[in-house]
PDB file of N, CA and C in Angstrom:
ATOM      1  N   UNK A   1      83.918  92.438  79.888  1.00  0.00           N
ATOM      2  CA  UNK A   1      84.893  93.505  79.943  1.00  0.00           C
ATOM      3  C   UNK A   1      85.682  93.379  81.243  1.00  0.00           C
ATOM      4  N   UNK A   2      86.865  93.378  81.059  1.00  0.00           N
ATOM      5  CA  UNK A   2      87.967  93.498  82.202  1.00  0.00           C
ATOM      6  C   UNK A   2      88.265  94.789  82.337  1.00  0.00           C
ATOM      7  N   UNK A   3      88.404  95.175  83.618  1.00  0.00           N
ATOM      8  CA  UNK A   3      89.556  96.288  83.905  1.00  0.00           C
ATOM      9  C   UNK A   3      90.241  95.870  85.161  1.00  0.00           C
ATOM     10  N   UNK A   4      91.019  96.590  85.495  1.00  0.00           N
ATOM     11  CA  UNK A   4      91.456  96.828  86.172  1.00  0.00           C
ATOM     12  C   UNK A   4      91.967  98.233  87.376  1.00  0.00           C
ATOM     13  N   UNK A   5      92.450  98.808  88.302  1.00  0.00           N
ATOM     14  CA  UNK A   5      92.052  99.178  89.575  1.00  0.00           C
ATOM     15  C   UNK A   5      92.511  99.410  90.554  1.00  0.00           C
ATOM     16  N   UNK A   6      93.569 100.155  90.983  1.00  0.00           N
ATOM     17  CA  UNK A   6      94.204 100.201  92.620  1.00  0.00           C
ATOM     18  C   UNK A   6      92.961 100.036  93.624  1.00  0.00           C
ATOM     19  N   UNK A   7      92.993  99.438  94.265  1.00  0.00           N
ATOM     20  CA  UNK A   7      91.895  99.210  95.576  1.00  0.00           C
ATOM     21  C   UNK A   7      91.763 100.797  96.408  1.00  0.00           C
ATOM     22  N   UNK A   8      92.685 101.579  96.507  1.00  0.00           N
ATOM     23  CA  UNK A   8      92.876 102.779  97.299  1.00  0.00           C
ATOM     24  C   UNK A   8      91.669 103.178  96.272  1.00  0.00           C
ATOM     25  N   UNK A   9      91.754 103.146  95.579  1.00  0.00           N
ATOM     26  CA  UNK A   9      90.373 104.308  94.575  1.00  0.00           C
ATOM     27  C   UNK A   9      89.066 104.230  94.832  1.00  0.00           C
ATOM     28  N   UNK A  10      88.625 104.795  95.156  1.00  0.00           N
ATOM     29  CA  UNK A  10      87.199 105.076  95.425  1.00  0.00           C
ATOM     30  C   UNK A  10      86.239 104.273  94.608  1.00  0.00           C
ATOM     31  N   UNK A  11      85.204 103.182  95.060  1.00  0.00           N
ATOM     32  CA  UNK A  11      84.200 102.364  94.724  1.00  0.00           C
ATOM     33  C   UNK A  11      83.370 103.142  93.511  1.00  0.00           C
ATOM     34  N   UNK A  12      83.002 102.502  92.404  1.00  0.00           N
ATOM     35  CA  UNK A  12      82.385 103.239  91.695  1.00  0.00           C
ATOM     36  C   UNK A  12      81.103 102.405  91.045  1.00  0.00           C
ATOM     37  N   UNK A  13      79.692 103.095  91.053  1.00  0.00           N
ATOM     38  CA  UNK A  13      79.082 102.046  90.389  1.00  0.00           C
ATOM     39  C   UNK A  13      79.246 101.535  89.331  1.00  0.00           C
ATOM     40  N   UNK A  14      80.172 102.045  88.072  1.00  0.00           N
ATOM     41  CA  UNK A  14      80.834 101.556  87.291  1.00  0.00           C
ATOM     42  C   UNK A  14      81.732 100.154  87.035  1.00  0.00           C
ATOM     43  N   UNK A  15      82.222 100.138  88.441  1.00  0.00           N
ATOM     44  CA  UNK A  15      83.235  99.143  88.484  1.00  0.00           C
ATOM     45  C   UNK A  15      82.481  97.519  88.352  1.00  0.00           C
ATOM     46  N   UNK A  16      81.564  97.438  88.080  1.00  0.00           N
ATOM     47  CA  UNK A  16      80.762  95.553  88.075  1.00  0.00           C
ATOM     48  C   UNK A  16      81.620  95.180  89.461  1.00  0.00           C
ATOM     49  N   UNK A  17      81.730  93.722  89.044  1.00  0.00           N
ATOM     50  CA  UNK A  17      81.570  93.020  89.750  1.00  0.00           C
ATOM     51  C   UNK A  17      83.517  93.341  90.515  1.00  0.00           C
ATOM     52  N   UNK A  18      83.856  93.739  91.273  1.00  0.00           N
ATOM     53  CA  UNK A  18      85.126  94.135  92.309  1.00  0.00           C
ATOM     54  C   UNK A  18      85.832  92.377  93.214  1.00  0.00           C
ATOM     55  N   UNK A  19      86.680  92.161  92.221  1.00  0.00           N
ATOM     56  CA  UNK A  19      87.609  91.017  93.075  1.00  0.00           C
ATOM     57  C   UNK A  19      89.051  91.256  93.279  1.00  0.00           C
ATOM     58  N   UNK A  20      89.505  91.442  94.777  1.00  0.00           N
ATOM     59  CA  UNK A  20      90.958  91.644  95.023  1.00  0.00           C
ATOM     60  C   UNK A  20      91.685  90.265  94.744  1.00  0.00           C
ATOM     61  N   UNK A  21      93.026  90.917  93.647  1.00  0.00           N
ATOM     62  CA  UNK A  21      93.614  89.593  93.119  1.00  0.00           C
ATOM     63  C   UNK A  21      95.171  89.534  94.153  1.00  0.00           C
ATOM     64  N   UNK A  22      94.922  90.272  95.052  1.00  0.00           N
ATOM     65  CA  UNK A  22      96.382  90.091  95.913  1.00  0.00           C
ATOM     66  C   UNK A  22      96.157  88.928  96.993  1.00  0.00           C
ATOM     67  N   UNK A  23      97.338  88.511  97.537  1.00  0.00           N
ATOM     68  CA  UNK A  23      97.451  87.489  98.192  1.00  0.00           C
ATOM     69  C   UNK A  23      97.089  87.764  99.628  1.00  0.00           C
ATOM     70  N   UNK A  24      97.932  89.644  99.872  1.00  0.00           N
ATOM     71  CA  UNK A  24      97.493  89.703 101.401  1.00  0.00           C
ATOM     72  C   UNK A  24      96.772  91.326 100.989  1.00  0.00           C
ATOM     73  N   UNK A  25      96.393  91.746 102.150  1.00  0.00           N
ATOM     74  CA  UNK A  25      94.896  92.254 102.420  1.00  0.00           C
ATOM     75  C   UNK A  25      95.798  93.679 102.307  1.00  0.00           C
ATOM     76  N   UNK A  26      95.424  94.723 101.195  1.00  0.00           N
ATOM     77  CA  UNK A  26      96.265  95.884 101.324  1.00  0.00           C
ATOM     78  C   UNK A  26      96.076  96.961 102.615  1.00  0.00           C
ATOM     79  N   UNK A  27      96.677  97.200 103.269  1.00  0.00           N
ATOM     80  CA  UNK A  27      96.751  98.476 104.300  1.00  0.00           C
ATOM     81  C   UNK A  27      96.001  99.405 104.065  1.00  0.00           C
ATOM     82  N   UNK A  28      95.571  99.605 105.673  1.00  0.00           N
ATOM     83  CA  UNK A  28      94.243 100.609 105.179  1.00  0.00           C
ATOM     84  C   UNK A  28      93.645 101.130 105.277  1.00  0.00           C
ATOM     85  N   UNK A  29      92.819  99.658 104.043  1.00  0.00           N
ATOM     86  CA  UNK A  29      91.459  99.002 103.200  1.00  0.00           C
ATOM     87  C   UNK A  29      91.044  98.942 104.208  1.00  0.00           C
ATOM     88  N   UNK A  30      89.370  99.208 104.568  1.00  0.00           N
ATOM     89  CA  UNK A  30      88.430  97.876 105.477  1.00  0.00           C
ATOM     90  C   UNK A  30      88.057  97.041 104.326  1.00  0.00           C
ATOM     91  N   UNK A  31      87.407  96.479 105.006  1.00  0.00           N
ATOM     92  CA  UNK A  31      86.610  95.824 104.161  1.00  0.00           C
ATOM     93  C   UNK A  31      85.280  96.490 103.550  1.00  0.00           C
ATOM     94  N   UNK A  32      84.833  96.820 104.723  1.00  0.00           N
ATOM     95  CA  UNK A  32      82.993  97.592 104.148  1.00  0.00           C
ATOM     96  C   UNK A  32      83.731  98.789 102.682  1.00  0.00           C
ATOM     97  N   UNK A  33      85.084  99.208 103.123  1.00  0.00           N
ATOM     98  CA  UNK A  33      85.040 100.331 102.208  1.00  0.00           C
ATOM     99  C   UNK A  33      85.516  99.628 100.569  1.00  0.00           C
ATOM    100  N   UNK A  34      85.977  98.895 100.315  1.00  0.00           N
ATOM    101  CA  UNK A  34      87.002  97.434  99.919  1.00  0.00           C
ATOM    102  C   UNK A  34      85.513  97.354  98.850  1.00  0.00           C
ATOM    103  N   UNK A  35      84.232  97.161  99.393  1.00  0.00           N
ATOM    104  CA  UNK A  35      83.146  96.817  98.570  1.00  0.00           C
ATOM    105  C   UNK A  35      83.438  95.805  97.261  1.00  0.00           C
ATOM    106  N   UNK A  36      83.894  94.576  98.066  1.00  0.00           N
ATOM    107  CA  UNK A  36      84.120  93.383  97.166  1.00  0.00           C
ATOM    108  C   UNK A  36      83.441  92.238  97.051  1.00  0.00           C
ATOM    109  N   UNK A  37      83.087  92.211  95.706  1.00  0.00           N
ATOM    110  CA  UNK A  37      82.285  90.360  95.745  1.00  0.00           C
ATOM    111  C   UNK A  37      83.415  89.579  96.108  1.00  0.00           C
ATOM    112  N   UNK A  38      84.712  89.671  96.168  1.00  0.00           N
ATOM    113  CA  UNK A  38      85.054  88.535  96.156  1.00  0.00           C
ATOM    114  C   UNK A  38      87.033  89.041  96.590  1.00  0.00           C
ATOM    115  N   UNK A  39      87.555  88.059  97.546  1.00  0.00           N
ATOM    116  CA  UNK A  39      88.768  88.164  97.632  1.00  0.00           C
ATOM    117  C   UNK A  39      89.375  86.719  97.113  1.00  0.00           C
ATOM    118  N   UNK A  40      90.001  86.521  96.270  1.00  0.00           N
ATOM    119  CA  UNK A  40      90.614  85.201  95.480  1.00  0.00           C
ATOM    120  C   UNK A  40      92.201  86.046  95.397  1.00  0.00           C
ATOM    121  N   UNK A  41      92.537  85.789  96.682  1.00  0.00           N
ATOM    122  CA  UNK A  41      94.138  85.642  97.505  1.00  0.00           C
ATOM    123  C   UNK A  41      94.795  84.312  96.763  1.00  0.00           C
ATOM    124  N   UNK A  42      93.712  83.601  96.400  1.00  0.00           N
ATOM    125  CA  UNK A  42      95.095  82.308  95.790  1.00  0.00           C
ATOM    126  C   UNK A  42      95.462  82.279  94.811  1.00  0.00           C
ATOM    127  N   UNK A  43      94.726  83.256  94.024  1.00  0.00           N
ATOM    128  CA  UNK A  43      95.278  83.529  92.587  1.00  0.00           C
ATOM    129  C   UNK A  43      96.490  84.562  92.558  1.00  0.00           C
ATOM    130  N   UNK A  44      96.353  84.761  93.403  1.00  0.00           N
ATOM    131  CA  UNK A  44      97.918  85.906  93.420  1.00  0.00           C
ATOM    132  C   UNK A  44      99.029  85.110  93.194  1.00  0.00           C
ATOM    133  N   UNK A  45     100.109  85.696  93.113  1.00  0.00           N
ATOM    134  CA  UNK A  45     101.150  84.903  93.063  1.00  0.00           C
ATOM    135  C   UNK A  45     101.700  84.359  94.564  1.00  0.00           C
ATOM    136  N   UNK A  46     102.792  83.192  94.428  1.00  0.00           N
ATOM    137  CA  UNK A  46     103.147  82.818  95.946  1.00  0.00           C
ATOM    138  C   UNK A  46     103.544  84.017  96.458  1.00  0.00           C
ATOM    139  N   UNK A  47     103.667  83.514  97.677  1.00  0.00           N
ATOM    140  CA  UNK A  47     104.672  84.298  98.495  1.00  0.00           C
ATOM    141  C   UNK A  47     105.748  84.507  98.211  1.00  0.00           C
ATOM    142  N   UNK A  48     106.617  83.358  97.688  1.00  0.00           N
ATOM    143  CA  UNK A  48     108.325  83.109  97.462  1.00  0.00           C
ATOM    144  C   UNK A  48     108.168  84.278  96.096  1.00  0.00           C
ATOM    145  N   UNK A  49     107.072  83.931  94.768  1.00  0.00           N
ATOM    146  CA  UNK A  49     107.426  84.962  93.808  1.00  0.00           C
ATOM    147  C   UNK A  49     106.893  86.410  93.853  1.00  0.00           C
ATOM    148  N   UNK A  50     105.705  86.772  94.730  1.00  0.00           N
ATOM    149  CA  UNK A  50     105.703  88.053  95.181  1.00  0.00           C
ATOM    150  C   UNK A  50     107.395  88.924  95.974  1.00  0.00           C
ATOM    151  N   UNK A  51     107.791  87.838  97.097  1.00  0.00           N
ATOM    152  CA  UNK A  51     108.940  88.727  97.828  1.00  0.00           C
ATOM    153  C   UNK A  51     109.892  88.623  96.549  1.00  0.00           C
ATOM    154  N   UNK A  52     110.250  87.408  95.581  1.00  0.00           N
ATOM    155  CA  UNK A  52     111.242  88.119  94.839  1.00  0.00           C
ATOM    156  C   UNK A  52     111.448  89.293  93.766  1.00  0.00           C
ATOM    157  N   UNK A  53     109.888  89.405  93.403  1.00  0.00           N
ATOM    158  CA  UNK A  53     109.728  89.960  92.600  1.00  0.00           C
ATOM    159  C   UNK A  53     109.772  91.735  92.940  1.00  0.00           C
ATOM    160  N   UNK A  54     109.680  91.602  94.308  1.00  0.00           N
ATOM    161  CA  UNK A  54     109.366  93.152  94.731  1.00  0.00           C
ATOM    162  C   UNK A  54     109.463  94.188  93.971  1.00  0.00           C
ATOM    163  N   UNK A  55     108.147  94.191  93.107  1.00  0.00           N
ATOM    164  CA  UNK A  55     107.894  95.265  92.093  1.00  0.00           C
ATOM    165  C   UNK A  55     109.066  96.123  91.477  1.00  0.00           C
ATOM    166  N   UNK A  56     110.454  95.110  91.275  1.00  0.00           N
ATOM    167  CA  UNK A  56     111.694  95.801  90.478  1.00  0.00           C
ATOM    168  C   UNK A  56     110.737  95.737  88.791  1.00  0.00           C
ATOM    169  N   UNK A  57     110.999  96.919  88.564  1.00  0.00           N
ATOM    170  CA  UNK A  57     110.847  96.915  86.982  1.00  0.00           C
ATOM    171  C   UNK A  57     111.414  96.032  86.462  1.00  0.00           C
ATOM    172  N   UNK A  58     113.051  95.675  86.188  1.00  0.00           N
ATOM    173  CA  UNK A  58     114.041  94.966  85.826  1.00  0.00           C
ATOM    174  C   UNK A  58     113.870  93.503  86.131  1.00  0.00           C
ATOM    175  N   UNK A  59     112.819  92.836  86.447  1.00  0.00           N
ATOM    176  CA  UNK A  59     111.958  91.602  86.822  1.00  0.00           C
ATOM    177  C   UNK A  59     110.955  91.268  86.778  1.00  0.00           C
ATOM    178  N   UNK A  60     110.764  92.366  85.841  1.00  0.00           N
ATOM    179  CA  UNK A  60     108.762  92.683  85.524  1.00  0.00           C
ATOM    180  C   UNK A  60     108.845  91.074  83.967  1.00  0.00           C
ATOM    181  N   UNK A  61     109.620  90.931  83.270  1.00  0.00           N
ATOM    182  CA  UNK A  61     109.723  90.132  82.115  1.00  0.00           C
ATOM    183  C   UNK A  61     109.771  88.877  83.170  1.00  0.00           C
ATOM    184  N   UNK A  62     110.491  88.801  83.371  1.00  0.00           N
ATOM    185  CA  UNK A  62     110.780  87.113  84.338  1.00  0.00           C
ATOM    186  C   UNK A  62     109.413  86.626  85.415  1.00  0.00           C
ATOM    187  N   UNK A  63     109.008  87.953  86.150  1.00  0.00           N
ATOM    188  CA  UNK A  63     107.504  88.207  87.146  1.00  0.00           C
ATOM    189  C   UNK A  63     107.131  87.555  85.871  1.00  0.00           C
ATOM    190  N   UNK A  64     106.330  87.761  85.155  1.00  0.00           N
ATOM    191  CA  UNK A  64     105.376  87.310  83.872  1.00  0.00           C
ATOM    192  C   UNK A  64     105.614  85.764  83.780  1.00  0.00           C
ATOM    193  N   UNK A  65     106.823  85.772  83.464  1.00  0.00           N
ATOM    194  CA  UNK A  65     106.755  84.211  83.202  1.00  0.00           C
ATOM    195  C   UNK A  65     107.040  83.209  84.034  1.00  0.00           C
ATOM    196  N   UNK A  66     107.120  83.728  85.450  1.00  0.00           N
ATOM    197  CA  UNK A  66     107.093  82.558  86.255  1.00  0.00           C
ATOM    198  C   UNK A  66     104.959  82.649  86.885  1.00  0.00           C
ATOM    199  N   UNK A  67     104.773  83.921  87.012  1.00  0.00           N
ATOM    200  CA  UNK A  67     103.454  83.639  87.409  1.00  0.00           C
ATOM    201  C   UNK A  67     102.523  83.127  86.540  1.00  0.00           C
ATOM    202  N   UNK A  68     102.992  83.383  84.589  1.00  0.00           N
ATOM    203  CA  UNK A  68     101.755  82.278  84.150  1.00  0.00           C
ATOM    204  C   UNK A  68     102.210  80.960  84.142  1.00  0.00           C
ATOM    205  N   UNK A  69     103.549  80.775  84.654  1.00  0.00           N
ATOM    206  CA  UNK A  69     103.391  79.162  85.433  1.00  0.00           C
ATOM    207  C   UNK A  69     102.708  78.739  86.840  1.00  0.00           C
ATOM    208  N   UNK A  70     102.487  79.634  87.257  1.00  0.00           N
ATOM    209  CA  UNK A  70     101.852  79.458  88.790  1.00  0.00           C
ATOM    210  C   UNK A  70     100.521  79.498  88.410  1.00  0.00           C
ATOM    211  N   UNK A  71     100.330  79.943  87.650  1.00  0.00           N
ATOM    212  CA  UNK A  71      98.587  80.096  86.863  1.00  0.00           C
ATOM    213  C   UNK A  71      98.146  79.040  86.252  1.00  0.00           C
ATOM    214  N   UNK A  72      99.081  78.491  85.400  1.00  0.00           N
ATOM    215  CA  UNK A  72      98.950  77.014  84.831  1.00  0.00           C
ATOM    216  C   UNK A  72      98.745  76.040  85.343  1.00  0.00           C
ATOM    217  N   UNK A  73      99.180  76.141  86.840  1.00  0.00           N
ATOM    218  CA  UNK A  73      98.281  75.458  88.420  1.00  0.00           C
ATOM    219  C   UNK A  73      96.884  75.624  89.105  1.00  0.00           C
ATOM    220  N   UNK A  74      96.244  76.815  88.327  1.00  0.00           N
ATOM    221  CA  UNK A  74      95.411  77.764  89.124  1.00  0.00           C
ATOM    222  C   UNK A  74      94.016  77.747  88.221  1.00  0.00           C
ATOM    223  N   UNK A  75      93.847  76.973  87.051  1.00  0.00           N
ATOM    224  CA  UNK A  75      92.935  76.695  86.201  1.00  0.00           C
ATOM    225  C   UNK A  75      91.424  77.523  86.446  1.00  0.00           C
ATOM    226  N   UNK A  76      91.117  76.701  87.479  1.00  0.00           N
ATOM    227  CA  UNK A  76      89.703  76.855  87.720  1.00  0.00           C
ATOM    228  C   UNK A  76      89.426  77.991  88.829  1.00  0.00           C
ATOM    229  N   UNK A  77      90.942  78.786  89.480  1.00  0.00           N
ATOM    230  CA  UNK A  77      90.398  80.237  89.523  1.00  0.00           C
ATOM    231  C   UNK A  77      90.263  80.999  88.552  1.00  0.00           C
ATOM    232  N   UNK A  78      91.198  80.815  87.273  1.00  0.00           N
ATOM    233  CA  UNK A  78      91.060  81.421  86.005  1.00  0.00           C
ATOM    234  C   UNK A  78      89.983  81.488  85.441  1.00  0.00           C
ATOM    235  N   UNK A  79      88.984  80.331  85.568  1.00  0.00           N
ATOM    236  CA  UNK A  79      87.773  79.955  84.952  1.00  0.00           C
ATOM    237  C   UNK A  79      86.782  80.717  86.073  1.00  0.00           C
ATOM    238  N   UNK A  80      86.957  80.833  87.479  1.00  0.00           N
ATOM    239  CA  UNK A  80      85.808  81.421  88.670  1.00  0.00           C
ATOM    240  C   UNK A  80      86.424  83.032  87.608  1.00  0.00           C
ATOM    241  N   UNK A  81      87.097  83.014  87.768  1.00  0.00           N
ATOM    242  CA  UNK A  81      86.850  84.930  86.941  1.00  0.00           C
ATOM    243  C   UNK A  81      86.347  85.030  85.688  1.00  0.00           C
ATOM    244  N   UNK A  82      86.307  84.153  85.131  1.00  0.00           N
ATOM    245  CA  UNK A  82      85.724  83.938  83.965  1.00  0.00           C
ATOM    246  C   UNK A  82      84.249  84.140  83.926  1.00  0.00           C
ATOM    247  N   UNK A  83      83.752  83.300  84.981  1.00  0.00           N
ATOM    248  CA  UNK A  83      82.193  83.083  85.004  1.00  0.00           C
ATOM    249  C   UNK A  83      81.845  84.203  85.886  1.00  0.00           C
ATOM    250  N   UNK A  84      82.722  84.935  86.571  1.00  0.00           N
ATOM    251  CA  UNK A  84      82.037  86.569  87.579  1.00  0.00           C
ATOM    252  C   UNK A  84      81.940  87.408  86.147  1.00  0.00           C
ATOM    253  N   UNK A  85      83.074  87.188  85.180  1.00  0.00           N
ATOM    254  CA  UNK A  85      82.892  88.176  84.266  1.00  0.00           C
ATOM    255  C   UNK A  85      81.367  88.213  83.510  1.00  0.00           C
ATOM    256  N   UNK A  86      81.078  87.237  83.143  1.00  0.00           N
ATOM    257  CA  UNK A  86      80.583  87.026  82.153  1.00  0.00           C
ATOM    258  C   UNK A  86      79.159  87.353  82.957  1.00  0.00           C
ATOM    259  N   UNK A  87      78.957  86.568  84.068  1.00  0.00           N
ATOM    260  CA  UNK A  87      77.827  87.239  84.917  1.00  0.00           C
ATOM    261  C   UNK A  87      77.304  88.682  85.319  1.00  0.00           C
ATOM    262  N   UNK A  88      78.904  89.049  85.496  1.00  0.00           N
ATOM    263  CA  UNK A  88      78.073  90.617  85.819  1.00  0.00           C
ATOM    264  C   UNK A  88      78.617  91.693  84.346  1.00  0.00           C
ATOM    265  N   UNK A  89      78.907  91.220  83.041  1.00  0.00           N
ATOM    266  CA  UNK A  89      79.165  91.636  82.150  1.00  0.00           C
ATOM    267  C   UNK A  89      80.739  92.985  82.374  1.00  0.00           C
ATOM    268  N   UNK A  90      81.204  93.147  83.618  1.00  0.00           N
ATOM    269  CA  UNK A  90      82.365  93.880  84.182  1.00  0.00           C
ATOM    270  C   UNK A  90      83.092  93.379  85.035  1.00  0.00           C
ATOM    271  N   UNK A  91      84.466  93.015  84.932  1.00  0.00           N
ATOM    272  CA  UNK A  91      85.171  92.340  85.986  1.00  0.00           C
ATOM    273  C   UNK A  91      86.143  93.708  86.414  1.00  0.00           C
ATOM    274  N   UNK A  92      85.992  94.149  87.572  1.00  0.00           N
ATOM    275  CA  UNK A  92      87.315  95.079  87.838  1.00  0.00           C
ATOM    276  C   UNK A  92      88.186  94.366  88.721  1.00  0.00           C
ATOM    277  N   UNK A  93      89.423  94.063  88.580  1.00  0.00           N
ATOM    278  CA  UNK A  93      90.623  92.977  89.247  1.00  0.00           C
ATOM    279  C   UNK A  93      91.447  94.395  89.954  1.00  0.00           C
ATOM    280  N   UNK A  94      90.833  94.292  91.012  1.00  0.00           N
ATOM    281  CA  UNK A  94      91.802  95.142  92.287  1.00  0.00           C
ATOM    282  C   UNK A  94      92.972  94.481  92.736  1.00  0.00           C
ATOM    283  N   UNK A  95      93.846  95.956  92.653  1.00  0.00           N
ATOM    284  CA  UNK A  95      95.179  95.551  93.060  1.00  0.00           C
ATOM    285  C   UNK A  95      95.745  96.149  94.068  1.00  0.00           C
ATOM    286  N   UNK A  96      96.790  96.117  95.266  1.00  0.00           N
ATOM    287  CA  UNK A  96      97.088  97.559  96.097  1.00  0.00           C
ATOM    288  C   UNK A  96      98.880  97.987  95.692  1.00  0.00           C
ATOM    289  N   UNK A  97      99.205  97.485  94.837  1.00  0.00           N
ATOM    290  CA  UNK A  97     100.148  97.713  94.348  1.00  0.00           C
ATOM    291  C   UNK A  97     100.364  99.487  93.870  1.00  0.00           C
ATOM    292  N   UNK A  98     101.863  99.850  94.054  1.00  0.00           N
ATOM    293  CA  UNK A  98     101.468 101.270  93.696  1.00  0.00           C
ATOM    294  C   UNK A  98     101.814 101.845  92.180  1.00  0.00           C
ATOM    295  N   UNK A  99     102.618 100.496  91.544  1.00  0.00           N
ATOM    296  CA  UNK A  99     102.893 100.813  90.283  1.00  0.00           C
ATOM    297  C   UNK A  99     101.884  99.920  89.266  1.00  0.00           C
ATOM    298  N   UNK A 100     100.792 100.864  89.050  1.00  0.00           N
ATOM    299  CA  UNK A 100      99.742 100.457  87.767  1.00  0.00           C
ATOM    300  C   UNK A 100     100.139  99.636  86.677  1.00  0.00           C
ATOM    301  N   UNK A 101     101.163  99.868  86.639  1.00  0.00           N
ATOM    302  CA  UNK A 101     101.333  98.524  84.731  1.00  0.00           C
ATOM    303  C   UNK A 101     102.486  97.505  84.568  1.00  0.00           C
ATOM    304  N   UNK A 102     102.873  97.280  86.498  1.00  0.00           N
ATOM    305  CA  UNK A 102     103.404  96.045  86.091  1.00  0.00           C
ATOM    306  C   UNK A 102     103.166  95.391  88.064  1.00  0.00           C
ATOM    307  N   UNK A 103     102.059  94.462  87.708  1.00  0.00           N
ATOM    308  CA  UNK A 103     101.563  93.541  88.256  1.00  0.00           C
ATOM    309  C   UNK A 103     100.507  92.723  88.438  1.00  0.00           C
ATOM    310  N   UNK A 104      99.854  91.849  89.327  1.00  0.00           N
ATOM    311  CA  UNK A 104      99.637  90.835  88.903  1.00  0.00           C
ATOM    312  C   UNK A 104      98.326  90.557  88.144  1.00  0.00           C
ATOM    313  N   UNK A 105      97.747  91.946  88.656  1.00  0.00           N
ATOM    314  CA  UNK A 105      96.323  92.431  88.020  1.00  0.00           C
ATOM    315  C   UNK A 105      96.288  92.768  86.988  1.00  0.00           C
ATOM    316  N   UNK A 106      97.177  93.347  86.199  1.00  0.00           N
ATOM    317  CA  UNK A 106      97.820  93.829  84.586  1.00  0.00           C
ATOM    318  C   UNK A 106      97.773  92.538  84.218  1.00  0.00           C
ATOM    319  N   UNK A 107      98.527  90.971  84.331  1.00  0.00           N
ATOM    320  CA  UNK A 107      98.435  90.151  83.642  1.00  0.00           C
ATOM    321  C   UNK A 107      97.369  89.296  83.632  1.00  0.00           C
ATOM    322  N   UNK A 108      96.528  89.312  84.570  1.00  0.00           N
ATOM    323  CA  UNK A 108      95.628  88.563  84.531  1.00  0.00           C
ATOM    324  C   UNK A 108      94.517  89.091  83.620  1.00  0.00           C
ATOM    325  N   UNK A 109      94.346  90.148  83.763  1.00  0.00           N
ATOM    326  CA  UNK A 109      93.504  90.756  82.682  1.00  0.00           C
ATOM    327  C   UNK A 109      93.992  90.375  81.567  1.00  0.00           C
ATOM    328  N   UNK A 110      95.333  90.555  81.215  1.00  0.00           N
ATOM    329  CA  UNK A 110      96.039  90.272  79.699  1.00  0.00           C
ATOM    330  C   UNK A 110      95.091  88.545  78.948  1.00  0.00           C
ATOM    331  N   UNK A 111      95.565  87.798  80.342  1.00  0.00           N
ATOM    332  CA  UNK A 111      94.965  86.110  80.296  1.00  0.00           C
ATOM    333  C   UNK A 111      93.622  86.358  79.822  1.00  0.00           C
ATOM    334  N   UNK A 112      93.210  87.476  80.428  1.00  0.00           N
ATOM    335  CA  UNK A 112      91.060  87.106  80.411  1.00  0.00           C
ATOM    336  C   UNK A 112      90.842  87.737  79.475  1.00  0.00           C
ATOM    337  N   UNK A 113      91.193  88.582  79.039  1.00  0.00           N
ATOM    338  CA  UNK A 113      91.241  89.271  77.713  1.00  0.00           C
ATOM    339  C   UNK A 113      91.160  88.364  76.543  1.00  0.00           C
ATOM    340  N   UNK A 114      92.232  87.434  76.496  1.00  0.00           N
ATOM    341  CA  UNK A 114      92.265  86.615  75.474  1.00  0.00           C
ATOM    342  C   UNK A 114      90.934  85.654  75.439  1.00  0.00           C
TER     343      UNK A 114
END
């Protein structure tokens, strides 16, 4: 099971296994409070398509399809979330983004889902 997660939200024993899918470290966060197995920053998108993308709605279609080309590079982080999932039977993919249903944590779930 995937979900997904703003990082600002409060740790829950619910949440399995907690991996931040952003590139840089959201404002804050500590870490102790963060309560993450795992930060996989390289699965985020670049830098160049995070700044262009700056969470415009109106680039949310194009965001999509340039990052599952950046993903199509990124195989065997696709596959490390694969095997946290399946291990701790809950993957929650933290994000610090402030709009919930369009970024990079929304699609990756979409990917692991399948």
């Amino acid at each position: 099971m995937v979900t997904i997660k703003r990082i600002y939200l409060p740790w829950n024993k619910n949440d399995g296994c907690r991996v931040l899918v952003d590139r840089l470290w959201p404002r804050g966060v500590s870490k102790r409070k963060a309560r993450l197995h795992a930060w996989m920053k390289d699965i985020g998108p670049s830098g160049d398509l995070r700044i262009w993308f700056g969470h415009r709605k109106s680039r949310w279609a194009a965001f999509k399809r340039k990052y599952k080309k950046e993903l199509a590079g990124k195989k065997d982080l696709v596959a490390k979330l694969r095997k946290l999932e399946k291990k701790f039977k809950k993957l929650t993919l933290l994000f610090g983004a402030k709009d919930e249903k369009r970024n990079e944590a929304v699609l990756l779930a979409e990917i692991l889902r399948r």
